[in-house]
N, C-alpha and C. Protein backbone atom coordinates (compact mmCIF):
# COMPACT_ATOMS: atom_id res chain seq x y z
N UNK A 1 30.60 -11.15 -8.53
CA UNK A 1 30.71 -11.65 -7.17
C UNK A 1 31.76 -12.76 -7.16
N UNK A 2 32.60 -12.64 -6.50
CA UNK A 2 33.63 -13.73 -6.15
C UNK A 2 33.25 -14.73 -5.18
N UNK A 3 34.08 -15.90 -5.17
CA UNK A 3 33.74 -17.32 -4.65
C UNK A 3 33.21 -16.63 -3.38
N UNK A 4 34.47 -15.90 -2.59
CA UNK A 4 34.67 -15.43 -1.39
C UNK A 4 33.59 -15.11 -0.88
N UNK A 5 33.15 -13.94 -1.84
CA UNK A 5 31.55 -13.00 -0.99
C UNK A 5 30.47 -13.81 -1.29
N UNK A 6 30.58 -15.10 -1.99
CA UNK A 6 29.28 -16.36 -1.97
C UNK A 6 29.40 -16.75 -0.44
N UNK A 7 30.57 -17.40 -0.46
CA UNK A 7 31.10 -18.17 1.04
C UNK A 7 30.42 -16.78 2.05
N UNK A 8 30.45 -15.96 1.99
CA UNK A 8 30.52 -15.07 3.13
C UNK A 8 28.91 -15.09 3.67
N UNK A 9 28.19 -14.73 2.44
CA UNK A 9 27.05 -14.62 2.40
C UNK A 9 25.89 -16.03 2.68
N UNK A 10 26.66 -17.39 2.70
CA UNK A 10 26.18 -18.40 3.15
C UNK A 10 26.54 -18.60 4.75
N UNK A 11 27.99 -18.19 4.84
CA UNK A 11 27.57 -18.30 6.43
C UNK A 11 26.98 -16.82 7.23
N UNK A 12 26.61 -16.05 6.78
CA UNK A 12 25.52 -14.86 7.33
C UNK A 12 23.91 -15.93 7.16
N UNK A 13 23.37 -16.37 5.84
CA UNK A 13 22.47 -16.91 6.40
C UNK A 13 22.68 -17.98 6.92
N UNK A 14 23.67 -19.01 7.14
CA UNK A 14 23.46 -20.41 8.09
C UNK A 14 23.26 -19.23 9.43
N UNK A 15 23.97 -18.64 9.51
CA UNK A 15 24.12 -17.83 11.25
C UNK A 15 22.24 -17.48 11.40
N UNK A 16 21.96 -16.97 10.38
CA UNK A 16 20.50 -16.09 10.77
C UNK A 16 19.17 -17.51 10.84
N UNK A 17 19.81 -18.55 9.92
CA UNK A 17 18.60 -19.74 10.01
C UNK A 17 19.11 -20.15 11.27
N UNK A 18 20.11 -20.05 12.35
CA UNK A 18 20.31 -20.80 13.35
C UNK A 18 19.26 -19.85 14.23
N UNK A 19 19.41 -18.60 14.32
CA UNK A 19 18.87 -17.76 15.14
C UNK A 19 17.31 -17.49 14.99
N UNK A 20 17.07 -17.84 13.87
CA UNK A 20 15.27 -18.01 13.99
C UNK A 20 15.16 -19.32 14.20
N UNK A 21 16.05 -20.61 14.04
CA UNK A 21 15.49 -21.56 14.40
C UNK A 21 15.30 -21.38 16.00
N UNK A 22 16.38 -20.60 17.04
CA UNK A 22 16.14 -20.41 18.51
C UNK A 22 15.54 -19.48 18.89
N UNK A 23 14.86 -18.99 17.79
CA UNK A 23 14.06 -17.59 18.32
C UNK A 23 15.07 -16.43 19.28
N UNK A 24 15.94 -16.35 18.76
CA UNK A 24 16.74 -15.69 19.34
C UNK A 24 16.79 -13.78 18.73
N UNK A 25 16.18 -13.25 17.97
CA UNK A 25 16.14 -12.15 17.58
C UNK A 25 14.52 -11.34 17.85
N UNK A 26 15.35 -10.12 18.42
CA UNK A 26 13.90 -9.34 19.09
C UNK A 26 13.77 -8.63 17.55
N UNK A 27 12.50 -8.35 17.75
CA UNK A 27 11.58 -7.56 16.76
C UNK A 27 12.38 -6.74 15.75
N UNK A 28 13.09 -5.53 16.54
CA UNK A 28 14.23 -4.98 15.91
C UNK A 28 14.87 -5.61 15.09
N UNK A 29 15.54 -6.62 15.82
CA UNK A 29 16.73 -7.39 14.68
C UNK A 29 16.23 -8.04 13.70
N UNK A 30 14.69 -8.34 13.77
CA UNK A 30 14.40 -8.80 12.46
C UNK A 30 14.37 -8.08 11.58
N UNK A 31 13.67 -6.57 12.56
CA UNK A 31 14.08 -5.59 10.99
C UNK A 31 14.56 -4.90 10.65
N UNK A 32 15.69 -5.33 11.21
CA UNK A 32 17.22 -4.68 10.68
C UNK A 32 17.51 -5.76 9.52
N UNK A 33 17.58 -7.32 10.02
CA UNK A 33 17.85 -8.41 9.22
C UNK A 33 16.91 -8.25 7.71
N UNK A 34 15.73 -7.88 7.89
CA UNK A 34 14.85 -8.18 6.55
C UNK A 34 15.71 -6.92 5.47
N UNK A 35 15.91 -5.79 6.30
CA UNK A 35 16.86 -4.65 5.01
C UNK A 35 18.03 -5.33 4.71
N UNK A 36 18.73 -5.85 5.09
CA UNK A 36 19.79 -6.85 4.75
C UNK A 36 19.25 -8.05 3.70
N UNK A 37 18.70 -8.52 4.00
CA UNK A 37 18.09 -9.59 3.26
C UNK A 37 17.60 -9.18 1.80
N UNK A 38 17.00 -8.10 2.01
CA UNK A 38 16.33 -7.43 0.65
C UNK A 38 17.72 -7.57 -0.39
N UNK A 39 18.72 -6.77 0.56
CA UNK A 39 19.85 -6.18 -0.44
C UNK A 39 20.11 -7.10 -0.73
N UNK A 40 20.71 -8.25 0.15
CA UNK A 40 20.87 -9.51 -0.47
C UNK A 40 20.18 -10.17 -1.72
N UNK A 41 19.28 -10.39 -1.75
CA UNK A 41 18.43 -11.06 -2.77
C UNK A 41 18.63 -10.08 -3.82
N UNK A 42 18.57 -8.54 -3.57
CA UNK A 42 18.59 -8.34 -4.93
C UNK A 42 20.23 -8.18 -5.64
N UNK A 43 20.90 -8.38 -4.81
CA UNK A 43 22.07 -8.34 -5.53
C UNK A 43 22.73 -10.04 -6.27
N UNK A 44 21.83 -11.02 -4.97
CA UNK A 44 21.96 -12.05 -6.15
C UNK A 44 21.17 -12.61 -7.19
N UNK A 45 20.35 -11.89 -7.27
CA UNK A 45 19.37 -11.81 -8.56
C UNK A 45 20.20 -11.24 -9.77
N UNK A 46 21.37 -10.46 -9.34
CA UNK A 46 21.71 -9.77 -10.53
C UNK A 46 22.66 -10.76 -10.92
N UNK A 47 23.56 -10.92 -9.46
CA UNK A 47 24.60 -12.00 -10.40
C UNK A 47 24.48 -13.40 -10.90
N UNK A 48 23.08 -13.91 -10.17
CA UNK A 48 22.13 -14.99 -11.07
C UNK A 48 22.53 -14.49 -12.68
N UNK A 49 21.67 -13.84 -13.01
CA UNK A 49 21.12 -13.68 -14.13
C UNK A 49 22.44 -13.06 -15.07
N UNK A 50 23.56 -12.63 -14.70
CA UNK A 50 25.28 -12.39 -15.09
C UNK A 50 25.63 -13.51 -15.21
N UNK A 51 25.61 -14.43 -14.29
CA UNK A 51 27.04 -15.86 -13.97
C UNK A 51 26.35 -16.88 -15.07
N UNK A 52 27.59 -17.25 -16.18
CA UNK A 52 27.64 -18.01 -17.11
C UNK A 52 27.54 -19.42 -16.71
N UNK A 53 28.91 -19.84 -14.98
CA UNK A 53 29.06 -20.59 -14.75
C UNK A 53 28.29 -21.52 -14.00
N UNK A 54 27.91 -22.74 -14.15
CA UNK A 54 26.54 -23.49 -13.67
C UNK A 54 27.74 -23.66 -12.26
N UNK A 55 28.20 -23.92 -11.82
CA UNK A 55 28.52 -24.56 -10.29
C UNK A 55 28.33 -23.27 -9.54
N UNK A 56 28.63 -22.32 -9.92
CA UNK A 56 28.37 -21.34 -9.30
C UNK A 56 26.97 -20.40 -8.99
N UNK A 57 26.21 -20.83 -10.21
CA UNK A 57 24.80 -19.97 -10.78
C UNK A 57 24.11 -20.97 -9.41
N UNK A 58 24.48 -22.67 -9.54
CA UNK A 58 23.72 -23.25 -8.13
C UNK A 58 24.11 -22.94 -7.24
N UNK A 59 25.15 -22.45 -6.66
CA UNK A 59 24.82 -21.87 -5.47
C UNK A 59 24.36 -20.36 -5.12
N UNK A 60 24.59 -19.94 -5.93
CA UNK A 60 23.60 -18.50 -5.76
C UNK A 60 22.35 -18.95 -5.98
N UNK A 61 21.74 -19.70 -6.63
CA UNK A 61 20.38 -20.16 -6.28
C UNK A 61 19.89 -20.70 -5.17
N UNK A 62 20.91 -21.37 -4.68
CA UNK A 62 20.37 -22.27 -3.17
C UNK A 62 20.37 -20.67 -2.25
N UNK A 63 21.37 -20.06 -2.60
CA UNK A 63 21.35 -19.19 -1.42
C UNK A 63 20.31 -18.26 -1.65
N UNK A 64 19.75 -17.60 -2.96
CA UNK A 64 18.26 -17.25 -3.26
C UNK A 64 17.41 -17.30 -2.29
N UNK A 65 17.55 -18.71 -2.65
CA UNK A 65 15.79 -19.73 -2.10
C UNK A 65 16.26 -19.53 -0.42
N UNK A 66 17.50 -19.71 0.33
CA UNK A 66 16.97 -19.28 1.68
C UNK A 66 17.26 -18.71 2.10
N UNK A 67 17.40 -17.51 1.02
CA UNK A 67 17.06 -15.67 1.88
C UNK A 67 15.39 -15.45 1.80
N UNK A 68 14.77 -16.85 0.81
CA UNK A 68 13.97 -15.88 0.49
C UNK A 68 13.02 -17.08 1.67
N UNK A 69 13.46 -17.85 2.11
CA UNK A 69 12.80 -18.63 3.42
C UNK A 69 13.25 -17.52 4.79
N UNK A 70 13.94 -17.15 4.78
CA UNK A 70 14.49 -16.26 6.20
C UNK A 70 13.15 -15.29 6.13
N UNK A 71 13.40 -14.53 4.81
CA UNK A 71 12.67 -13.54 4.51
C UNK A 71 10.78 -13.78 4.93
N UNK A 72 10.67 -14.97 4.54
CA UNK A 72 8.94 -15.34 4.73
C UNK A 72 8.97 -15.86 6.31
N UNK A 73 9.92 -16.68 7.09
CA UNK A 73 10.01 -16.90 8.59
C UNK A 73 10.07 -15.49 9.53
N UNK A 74 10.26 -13.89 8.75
CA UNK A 74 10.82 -13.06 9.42
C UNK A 74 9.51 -12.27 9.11
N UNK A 75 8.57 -12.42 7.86
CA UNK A 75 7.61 -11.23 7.73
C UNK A 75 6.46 -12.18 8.37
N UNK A 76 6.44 -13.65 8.97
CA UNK A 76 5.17 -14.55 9.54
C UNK A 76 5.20 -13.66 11.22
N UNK A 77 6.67 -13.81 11.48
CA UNK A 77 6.56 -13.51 13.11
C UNK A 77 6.44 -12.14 13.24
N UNK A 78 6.63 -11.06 12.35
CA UNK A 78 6.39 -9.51 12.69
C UNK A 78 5.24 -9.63 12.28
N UNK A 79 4.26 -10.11 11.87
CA UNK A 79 2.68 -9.79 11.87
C UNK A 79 1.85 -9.76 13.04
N UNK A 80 3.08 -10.08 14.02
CA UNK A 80 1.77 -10.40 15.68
C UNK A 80 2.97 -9.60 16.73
């Protein structure tokens, strides 16, 4: 994974934490968003566990941890 598709993939979730912070996504789009999210996480799980480099390994971790907050804000509100 290059710098680029890190950068890309942080502002997809700043965009999606803005939009559950306004409740702005109907039912659908959450679960369209959660198949996205999946792929996400598991593709940076892989390059976690690949990337040698620590400046980089932290931010694929930060970005981890809030796919995997989107992910638990997105499976609380489809339960009702």
């Amino acid at each position: 994974m290059t710098w680029f598709e890190a950068e890309q993939i942080y502002h997809y979730i700043s965009q999606l934490e803005t939009a559950l912070e306004e409740w702005a996504l109907s039912r659908y789009q959450m679960q369209t968003e959660q198949v996205e999210l999946t792929h996400l996480n598991r593709k940076l799980n892989k390059e976690i566990c690949g990337t040698l480099q620590p400046p980089k390994k932290n931010l694929l971790l930060g970005l981890f941890n809030r796919i995997q907050q989107c992910q638990s804000s997105i499976d609380e509100r489809l339960k009702y």
